[in-house]
PDB file of N, CA and C in Angstrom:
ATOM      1  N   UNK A   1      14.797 -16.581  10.260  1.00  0.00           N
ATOM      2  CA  UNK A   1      13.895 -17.210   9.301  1.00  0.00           C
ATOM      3  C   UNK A   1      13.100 -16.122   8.582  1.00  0.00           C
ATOM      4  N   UNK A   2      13.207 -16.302   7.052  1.00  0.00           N
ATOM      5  CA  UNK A   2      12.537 -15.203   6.391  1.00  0.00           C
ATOM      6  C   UNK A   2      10.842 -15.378   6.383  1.00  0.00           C
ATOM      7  N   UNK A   3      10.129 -14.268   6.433  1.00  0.00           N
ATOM      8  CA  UNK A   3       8.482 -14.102   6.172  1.00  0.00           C
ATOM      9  C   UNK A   3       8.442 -14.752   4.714  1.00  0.00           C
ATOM     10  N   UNK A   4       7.013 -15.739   5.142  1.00  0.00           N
ATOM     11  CA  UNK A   4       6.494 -16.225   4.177  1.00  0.00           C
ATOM     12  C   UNK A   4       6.417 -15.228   2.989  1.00  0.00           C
ATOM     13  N   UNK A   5       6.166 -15.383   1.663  1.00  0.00           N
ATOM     14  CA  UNK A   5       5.877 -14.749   0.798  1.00  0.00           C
ATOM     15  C   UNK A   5       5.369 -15.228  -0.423  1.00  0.00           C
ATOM     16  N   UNK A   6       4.559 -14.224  -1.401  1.00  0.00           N
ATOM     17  CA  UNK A   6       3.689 -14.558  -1.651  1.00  0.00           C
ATOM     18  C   UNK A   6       3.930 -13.669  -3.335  1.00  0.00           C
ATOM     19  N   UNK A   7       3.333 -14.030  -4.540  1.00  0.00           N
ATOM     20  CA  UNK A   7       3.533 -12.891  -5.410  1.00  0.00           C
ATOM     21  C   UNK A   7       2.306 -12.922  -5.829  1.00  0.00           C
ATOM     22  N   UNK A   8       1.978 -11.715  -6.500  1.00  0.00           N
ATOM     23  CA  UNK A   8       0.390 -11.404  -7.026  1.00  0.00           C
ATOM     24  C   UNK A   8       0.389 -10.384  -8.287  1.00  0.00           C
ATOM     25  N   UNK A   9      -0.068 -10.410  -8.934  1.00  0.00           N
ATOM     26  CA  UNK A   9       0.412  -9.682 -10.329  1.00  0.00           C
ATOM     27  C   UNK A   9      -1.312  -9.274 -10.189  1.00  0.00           C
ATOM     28  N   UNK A  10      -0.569  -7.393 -10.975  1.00  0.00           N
ATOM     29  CA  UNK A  10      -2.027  -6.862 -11.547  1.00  0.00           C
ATOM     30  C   UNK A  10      -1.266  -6.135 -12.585  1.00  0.00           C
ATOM     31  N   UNK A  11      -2.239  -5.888 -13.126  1.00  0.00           N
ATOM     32  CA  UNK A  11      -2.338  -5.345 -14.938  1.00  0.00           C
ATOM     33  C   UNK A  11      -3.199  -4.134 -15.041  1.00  0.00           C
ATOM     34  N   UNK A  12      -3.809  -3.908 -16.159  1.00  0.00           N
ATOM     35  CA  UNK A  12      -4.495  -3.438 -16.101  1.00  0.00           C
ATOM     36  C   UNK A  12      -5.966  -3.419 -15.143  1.00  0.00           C
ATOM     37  N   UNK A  13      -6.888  -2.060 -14.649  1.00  0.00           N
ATOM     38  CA  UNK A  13      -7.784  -2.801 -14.203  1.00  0.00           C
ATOM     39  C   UNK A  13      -8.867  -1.304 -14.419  1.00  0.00           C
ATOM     40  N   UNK A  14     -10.010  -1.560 -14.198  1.00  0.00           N
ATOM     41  CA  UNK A  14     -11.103  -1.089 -14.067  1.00  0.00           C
ATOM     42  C   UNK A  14     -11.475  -1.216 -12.687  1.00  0.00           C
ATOM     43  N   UNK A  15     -12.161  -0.180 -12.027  1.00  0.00           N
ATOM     44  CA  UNK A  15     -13.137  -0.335 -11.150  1.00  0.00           C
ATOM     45  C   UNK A  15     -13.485  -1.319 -10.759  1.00  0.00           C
ATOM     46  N   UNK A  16     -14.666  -1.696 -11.393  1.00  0.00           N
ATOM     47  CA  UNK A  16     -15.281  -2.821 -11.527  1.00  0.00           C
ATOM     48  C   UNK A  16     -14.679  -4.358 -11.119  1.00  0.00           C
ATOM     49  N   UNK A  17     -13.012  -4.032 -11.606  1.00  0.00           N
ATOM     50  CA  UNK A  17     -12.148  -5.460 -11.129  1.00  0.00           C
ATOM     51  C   UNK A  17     -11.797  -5.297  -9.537  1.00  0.00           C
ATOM     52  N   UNK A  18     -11.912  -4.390  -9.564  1.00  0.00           N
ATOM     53  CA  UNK A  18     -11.062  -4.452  -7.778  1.00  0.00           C
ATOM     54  C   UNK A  18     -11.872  -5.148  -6.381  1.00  0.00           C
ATOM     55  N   UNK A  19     -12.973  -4.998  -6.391  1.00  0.00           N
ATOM     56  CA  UNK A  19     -13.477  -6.123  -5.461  1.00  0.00           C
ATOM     57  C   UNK A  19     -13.369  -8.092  -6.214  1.00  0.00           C
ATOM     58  N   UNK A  20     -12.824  -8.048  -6.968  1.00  0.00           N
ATOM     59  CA  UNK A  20     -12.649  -9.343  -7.512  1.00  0.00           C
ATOM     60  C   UNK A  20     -11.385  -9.791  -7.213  1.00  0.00           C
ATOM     61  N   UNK A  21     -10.285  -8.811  -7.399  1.00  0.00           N
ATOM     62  CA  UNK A  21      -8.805  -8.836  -6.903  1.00  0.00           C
ATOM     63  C   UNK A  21      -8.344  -8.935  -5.687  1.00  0.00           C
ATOM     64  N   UNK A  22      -9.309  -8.058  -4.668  1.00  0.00           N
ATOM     65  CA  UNK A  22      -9.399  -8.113  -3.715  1.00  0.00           C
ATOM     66  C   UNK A  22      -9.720  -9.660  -2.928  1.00  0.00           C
ATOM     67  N   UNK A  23     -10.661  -9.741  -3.384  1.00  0.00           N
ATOM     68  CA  UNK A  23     -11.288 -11.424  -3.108  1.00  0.00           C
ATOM     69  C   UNK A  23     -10.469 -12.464  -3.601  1.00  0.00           C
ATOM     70  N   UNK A  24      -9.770 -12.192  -4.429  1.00  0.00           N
ATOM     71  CA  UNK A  24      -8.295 -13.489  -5.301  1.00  0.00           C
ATOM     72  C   UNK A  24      -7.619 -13.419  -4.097  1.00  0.00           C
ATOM     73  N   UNK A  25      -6.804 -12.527  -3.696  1.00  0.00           N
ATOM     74  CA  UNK A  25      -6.184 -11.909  -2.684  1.00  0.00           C
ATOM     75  C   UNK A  25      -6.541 -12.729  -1.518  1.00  0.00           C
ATOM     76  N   UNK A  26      -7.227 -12.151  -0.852  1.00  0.00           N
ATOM     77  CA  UNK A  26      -7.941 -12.997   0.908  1.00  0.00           C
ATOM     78  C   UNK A  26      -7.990 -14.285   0.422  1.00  0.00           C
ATOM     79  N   UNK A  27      -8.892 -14.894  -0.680  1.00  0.00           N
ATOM     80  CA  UNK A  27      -8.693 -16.160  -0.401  1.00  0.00           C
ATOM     81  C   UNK A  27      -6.892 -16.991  -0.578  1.00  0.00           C
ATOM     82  N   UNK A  28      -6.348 -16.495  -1.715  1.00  0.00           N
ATOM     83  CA  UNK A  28      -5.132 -16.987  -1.140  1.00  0.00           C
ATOM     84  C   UNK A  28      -4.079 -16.529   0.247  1.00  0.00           C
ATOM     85  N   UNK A  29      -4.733 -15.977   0.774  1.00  0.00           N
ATOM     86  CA  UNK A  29      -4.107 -15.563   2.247  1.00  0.00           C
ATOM     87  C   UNK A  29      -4.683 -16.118   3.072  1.00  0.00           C
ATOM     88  N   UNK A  30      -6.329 -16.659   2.830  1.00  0.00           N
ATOM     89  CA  UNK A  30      -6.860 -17.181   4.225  1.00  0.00           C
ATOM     90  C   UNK A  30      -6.159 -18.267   4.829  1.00  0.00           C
ATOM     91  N   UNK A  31      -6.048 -18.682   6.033  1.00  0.00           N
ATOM     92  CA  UNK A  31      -5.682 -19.484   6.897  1.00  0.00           C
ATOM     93  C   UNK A  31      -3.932 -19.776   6.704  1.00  0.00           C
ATOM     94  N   UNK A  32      -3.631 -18.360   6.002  1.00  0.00           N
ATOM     95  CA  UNK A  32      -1.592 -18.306   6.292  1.00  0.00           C
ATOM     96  C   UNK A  32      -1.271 -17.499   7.183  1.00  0.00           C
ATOM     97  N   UNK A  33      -0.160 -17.607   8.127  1.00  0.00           N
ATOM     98  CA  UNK A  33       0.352 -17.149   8.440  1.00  0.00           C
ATOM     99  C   UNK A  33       0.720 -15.867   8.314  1.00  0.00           C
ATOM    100  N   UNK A  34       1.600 -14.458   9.057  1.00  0.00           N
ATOM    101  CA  UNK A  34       1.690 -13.577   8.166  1.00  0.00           C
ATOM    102  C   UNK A  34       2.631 -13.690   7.215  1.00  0.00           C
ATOM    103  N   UNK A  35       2.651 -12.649   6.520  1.00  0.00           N
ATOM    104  CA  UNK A  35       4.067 -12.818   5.463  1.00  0.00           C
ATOM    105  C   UNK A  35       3.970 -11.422   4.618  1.00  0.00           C
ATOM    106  N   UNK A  36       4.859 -11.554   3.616  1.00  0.00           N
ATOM    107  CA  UNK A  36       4.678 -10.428   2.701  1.00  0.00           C
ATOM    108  C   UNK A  36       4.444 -11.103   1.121  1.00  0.00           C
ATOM    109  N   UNK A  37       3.445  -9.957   0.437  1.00  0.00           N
ATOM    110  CA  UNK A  37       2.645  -9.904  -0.391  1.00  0.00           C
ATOM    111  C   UNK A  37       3.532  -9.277  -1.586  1.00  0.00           C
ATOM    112  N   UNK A  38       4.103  -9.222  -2.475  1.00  0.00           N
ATOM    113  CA  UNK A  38       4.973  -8.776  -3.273  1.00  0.00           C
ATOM    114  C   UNK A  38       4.164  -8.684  -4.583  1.00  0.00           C
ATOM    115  N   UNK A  39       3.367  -7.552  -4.732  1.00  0.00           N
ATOM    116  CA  UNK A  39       2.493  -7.323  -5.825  1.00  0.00           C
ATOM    117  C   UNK A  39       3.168  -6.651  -7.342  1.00  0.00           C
ATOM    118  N   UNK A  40       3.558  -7.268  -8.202  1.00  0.00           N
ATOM    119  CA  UNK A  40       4.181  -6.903  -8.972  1.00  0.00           C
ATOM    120  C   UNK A  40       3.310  -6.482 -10.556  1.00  0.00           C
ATOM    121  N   UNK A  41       3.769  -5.292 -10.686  1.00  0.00           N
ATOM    122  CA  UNK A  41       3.043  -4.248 -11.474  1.00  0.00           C
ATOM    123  C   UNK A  41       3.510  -3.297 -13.016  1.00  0.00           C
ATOM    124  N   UNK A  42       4.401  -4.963 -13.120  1.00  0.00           N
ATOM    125  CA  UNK A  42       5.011  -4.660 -14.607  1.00  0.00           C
ATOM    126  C   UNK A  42       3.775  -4.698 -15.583  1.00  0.00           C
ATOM    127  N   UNK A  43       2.830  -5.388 -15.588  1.00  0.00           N
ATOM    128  CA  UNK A  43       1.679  -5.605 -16.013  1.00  0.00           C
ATOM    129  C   UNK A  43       1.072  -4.153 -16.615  1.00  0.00           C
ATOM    130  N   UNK A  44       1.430  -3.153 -15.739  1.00  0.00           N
ATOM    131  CA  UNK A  44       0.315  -1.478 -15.543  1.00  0.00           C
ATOM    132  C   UNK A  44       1.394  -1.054 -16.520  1.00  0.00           C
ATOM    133  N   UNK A  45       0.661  -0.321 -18.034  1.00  0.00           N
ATOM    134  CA  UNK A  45       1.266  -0.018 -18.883  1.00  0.00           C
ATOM    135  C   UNK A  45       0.858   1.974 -18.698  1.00  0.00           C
ATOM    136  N   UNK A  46      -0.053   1.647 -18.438  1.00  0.00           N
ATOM    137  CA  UNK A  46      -0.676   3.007 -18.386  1.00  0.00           C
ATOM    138  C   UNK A  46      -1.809   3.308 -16.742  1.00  0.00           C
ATOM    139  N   UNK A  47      -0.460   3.826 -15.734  1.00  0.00           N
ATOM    140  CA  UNK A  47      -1.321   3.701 -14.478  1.00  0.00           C
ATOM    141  C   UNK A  47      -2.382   5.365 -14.177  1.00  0.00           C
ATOM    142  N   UNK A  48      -3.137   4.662 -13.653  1.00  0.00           N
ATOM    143  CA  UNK A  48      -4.143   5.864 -12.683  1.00  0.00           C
ATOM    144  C   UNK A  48      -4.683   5.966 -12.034  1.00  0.00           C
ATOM    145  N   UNK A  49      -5.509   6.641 -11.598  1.00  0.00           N
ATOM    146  CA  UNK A  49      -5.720   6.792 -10.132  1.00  0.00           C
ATOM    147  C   UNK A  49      -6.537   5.406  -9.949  1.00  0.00           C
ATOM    148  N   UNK A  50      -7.183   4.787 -10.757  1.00  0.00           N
ATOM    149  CA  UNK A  50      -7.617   3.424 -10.546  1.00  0.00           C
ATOM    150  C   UNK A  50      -6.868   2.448 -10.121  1.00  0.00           C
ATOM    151  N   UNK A  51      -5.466   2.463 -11.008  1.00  0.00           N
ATOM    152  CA  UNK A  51      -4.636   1.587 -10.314  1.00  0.00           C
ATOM    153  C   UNK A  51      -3.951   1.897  -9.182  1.00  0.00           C
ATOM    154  N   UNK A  52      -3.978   2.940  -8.637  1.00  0.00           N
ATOM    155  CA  UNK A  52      -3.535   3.419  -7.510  1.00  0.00           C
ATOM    156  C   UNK A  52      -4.595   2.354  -6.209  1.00  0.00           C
ATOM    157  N   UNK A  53      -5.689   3.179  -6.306  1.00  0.00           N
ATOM    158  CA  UNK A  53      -6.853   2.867  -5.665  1.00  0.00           C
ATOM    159  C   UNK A  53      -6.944   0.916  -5.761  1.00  0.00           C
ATOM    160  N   UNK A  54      -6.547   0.376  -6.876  1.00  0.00           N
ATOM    161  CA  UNK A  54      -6.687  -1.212  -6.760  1.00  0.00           C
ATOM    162  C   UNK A  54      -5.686  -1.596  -5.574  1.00  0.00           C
ATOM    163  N   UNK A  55      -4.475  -1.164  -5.727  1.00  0.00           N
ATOM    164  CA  UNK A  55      -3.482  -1.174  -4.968  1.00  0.00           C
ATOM    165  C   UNK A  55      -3.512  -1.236  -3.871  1.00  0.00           C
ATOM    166  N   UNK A  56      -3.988   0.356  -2.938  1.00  0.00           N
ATOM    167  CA  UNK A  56      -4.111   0.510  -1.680  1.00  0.00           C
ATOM    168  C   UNK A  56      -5.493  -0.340  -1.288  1.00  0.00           C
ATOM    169  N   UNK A  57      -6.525  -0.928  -1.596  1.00  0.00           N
ATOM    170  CA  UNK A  57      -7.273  -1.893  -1.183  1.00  0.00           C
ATOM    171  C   UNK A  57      -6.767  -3.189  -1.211  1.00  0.00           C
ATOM    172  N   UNK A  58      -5.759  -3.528  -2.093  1.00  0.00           N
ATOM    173  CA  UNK A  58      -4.858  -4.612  -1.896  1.00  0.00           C
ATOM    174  C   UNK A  58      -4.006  -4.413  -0.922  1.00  0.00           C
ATOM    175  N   UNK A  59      -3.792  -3.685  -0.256  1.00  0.00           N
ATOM    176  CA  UNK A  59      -2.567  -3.497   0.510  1.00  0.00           C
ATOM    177  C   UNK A  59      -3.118  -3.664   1.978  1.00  0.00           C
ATOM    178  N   UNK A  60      -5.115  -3.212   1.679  1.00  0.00           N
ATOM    179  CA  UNK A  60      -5.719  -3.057   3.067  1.00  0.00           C
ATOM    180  C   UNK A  60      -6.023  -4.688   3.177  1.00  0.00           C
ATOM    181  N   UNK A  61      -6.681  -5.657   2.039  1.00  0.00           N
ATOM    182  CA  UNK A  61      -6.896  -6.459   2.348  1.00  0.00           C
ATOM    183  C   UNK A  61      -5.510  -7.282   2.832  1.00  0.00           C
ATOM    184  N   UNK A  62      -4.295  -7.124   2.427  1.00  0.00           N
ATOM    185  CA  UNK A  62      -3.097  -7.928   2.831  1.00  0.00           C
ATOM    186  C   UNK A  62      -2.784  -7.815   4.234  1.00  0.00           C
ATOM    187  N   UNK A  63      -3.195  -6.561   4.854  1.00  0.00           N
ATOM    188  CA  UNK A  63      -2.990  -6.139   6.290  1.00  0.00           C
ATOM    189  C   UNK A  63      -4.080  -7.121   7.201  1.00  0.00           C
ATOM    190  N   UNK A  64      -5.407  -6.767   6.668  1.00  0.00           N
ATOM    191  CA  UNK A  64      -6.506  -7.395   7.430  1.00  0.00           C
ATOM    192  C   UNK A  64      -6.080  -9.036   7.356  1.00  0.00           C
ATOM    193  N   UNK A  65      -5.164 -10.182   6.661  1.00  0.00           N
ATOM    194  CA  UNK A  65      -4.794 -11.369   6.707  1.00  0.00           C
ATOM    195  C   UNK A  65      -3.316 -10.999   7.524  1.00  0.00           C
ATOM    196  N   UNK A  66      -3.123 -10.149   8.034  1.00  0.00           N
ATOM    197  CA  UNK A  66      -1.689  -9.989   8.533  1.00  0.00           C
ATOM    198  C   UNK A  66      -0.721 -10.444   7.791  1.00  0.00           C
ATOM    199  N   UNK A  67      -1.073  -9.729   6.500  1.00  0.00           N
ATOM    200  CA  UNK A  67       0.125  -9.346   5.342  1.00  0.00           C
ATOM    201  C   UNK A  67       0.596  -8.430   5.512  1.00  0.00           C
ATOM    202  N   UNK A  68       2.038  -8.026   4.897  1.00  0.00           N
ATOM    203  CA  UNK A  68       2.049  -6.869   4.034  1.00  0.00           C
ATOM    204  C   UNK A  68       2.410  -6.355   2.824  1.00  0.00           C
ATOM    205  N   UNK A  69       1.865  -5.548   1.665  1.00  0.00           N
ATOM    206  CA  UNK A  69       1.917  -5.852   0.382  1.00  0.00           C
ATOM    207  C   UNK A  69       3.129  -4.600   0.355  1.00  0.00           C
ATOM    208  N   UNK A  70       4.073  -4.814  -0.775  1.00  0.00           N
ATOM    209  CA  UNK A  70       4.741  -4.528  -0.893  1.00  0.00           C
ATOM    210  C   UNK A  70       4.880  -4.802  -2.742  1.00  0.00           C
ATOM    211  N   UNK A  71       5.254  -3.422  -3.831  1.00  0.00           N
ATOM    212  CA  UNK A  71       4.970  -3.132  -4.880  1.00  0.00           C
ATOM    213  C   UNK A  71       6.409  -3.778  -5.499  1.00  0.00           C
ATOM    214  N   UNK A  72       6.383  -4.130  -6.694  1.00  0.00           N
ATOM    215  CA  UNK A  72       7.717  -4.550  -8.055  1.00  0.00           C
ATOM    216  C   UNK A  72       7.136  -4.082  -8.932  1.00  0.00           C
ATOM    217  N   UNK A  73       8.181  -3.594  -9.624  1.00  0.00           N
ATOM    218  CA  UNK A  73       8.118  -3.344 -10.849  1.00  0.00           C
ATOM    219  C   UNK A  73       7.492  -2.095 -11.750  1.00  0.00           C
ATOM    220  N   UNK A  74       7.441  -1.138 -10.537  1.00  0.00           N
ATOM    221  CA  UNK A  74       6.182  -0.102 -11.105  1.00  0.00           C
ATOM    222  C   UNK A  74       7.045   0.658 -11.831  1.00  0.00           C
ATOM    223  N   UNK A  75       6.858   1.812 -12.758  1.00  0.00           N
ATOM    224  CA  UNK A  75       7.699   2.412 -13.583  1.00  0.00           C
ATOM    225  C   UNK A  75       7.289   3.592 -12.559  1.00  0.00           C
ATOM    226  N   UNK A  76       7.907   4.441 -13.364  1.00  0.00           N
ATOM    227  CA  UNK A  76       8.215   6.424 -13.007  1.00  0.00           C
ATOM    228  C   UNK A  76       6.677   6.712 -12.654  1.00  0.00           C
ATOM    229  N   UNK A  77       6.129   6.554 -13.987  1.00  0.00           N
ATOM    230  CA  UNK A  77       4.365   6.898 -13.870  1.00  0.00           C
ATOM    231  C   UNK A  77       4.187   6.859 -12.689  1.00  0.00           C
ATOM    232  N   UNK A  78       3.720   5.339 -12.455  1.00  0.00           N
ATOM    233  CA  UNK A  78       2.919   5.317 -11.452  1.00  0.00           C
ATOM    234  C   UNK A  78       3.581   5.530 -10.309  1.00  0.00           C
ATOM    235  N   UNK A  79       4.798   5.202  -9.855  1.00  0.00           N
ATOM    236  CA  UNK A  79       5.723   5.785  -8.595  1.00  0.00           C
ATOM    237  C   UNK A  79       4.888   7.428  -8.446  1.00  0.00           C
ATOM    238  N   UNK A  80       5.215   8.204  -9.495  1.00  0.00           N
ATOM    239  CA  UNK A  80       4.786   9.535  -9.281  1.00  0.00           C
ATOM    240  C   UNK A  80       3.565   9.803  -9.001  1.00  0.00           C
ATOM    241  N   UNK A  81       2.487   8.656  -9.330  1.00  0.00           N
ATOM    242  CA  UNK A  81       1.070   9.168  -9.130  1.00  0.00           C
ATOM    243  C   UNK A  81       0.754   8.464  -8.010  1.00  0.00           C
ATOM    244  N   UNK A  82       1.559   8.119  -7.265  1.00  0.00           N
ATOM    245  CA  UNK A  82       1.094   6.903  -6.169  1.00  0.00           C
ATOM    246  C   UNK A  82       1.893   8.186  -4.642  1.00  0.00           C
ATOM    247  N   UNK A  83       2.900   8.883  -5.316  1.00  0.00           N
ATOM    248  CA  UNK A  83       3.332   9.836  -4.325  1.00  0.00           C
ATOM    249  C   UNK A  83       2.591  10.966  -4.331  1.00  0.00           C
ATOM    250  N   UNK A  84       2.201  11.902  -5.791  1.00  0.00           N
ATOM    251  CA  UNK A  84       0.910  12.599  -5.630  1.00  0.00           C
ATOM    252  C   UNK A  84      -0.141  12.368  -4.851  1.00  0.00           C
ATOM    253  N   UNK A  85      -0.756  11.121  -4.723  1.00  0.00           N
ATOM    254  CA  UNK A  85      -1.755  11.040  -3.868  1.00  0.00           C
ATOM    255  C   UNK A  85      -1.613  10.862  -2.428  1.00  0.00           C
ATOM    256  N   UNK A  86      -0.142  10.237  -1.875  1.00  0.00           N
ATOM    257  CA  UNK A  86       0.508  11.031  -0.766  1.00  0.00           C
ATOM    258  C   UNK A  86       0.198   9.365   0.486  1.00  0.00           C
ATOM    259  N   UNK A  87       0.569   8.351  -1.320  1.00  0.00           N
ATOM    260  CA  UNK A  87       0.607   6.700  -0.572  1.00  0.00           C
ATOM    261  C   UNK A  87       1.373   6.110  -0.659  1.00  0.00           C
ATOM    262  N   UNK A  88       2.944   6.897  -0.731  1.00  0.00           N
ATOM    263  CA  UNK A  88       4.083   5.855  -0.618  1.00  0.00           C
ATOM    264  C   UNK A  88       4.561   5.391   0.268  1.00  0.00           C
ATOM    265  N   UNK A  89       4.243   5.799   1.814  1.00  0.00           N
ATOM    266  CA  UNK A  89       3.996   5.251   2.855  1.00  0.00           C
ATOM    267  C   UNK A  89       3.551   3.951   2.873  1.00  0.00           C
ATOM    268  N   UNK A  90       2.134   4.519   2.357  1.00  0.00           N
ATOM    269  CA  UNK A  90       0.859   2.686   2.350  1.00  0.00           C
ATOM    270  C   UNK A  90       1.612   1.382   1.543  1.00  0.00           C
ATOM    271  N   UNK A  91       1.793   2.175  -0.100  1.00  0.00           N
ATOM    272  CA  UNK A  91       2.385   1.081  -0.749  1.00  0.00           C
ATOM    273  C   UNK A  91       3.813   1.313  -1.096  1.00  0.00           C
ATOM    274  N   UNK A  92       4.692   0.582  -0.394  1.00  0.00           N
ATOM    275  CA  UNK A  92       6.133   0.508  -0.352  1.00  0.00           C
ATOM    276  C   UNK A  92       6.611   0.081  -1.716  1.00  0.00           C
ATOM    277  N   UNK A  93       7.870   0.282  -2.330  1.00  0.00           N
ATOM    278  CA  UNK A  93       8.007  -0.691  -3.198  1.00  0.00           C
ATOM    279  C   UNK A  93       9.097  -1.752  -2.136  1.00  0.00           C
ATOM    280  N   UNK A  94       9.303  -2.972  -3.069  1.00  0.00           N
ATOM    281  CA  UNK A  94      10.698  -4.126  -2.819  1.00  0.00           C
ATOM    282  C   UNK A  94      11.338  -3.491  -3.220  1.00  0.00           C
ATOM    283  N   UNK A  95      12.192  -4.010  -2.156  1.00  0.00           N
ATOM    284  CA  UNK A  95      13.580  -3.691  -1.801  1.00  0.00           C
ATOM    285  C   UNK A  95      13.646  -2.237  -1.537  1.00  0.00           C
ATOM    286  N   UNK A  96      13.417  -1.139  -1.145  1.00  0.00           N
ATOM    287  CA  UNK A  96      13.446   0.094  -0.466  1.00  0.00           C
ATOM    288  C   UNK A  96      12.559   0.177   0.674  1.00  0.00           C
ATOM    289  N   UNK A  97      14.073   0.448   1.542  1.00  0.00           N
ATOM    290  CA  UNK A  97      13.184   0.851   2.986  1.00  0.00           C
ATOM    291  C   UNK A  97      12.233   1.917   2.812  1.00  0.00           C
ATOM    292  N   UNK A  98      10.962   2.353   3.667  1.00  0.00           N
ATOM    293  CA  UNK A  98      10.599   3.770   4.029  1.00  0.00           C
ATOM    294  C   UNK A  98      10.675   4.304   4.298  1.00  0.00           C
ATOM    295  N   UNK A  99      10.894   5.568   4.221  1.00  0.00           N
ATOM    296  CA  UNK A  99      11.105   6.752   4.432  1.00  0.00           C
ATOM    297  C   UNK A  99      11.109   6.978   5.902  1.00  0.00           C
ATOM    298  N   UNK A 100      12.168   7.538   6.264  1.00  0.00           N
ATOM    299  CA  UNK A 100      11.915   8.004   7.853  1.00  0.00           C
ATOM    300  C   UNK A 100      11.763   9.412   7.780  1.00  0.00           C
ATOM    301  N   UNK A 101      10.986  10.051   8.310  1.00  0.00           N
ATOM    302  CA  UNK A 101      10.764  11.740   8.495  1.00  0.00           C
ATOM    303  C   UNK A 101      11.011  12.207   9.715  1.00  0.00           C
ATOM    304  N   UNK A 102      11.613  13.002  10.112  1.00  0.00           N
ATOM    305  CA  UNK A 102      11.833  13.906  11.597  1.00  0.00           C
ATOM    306  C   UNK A 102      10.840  15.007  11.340  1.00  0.00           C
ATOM    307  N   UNK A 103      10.498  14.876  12.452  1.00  0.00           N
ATOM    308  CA  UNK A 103       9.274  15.576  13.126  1.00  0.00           C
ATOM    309  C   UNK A 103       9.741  17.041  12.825  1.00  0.00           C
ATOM    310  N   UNK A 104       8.991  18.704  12.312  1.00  0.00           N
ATOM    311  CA  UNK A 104       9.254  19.707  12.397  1.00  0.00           C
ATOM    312  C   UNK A 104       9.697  19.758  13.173  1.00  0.00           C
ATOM    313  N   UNK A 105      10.827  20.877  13.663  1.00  0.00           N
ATOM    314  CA  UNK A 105      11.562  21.395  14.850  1.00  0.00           C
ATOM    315  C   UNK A 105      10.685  22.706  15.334  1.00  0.00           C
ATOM    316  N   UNK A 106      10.957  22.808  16.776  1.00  0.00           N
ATOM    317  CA  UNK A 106       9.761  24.318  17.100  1.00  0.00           C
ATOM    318  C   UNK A 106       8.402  24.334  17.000  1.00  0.00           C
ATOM    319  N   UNK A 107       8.121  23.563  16.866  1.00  0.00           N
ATOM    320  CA  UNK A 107       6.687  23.440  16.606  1.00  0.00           C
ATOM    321  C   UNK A 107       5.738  23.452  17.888  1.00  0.00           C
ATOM    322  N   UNK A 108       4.751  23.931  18.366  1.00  0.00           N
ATOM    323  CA  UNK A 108       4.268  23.416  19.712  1.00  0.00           C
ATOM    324  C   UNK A 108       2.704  24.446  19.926  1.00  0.00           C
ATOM    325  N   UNK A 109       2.074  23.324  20.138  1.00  0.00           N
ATOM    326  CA  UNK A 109       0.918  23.415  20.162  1.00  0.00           C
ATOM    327  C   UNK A 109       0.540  24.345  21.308  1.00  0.00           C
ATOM    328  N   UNK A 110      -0.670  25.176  21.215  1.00  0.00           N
ATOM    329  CA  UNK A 110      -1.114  26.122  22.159  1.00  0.00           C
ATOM    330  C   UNK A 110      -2.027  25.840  22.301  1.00  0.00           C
ATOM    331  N   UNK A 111      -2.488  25.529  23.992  1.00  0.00           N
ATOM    332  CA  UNK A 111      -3.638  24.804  24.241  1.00  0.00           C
ATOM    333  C   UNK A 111      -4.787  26.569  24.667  1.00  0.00           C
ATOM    334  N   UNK A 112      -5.595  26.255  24.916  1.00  0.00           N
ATOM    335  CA  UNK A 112      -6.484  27.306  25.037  1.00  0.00           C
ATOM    336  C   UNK A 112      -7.250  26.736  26.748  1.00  0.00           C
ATOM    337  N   UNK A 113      -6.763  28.095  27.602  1.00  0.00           N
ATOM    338  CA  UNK A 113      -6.904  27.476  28.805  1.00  0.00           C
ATOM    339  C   UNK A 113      -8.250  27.588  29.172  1.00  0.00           C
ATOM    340  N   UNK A 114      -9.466  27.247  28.509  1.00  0.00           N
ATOM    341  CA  UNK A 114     -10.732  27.174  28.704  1.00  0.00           C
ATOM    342  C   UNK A 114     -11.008  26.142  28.246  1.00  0.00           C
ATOM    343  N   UNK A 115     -10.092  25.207  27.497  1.00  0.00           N
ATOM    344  CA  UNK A 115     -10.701  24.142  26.832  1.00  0.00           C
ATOM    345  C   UNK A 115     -10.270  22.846  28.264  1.00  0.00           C
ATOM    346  N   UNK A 116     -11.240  22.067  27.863  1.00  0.00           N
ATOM    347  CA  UNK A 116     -11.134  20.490  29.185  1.00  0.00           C
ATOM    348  C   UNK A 116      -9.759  20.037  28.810  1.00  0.00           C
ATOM    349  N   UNK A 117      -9.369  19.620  29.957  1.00  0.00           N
ATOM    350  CA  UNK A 117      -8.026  18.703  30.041  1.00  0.00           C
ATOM    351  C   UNK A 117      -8.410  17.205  28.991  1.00  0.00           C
ATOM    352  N   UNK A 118      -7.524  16.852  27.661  1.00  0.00           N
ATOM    353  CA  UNK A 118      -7.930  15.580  27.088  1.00  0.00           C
ATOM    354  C   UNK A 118      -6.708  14.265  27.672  1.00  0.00           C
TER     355      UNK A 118
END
């Protein structure tokens, strides 16, 4: 059985909009189930770090309802400015898995034998 789902469109935004989006958001999530949040962002003609930032607070409020938001439609731009800031982890797009990373090889920590056992 597939996760509920949900779509949510943003556009342009200001500052100023993102605790309002945020709040659109929770209330249509309160008292659902989890599911996924499919925020689609054909809307963002010209993205930045604002719309970045609307995003990953959308993505926190979708978690805190035991969502998870998941991006459509973003162009090159913002893909690139959303990996610059080092949140393509946070905000996934649809339909692409995430990234799996292997751990450096050789790597290994040197403890300092004066320091307390943690």
């Amino acid at each position: 059985m597939a996760a509920p789902a949900i779509s949510f469109a943003v556009g342009a935004v200001t500052r100023a909009d993102i605790p309002d989006l945020c709040a659109d958001l929770a209330e249509l999530l309160r008292g659902r189930g989890p599911g996924i949040v499919t925020c689609d962002v054909t809307g963002v003609t010209w993205p930045d770090v604002v719309t970045v930032e609307a995003l990953a607070r959308l993505g926190l409020t979708a978690r805190r309802h035991g969502w998870r938001l998941v991006v459509s439609g973003a162009g090159a731009e913002l893909l690139r400015l959303v990996g610059l800031l080092g949140l393509t982890g946070a905000l996934p797009e649809s339909g692409r898995q995430p990234e799996h990373r292997e751990q450096a090889g050789g790597v290994e920590e040197v403890g300092d034998p004066r320091d307390p056992p943690g």
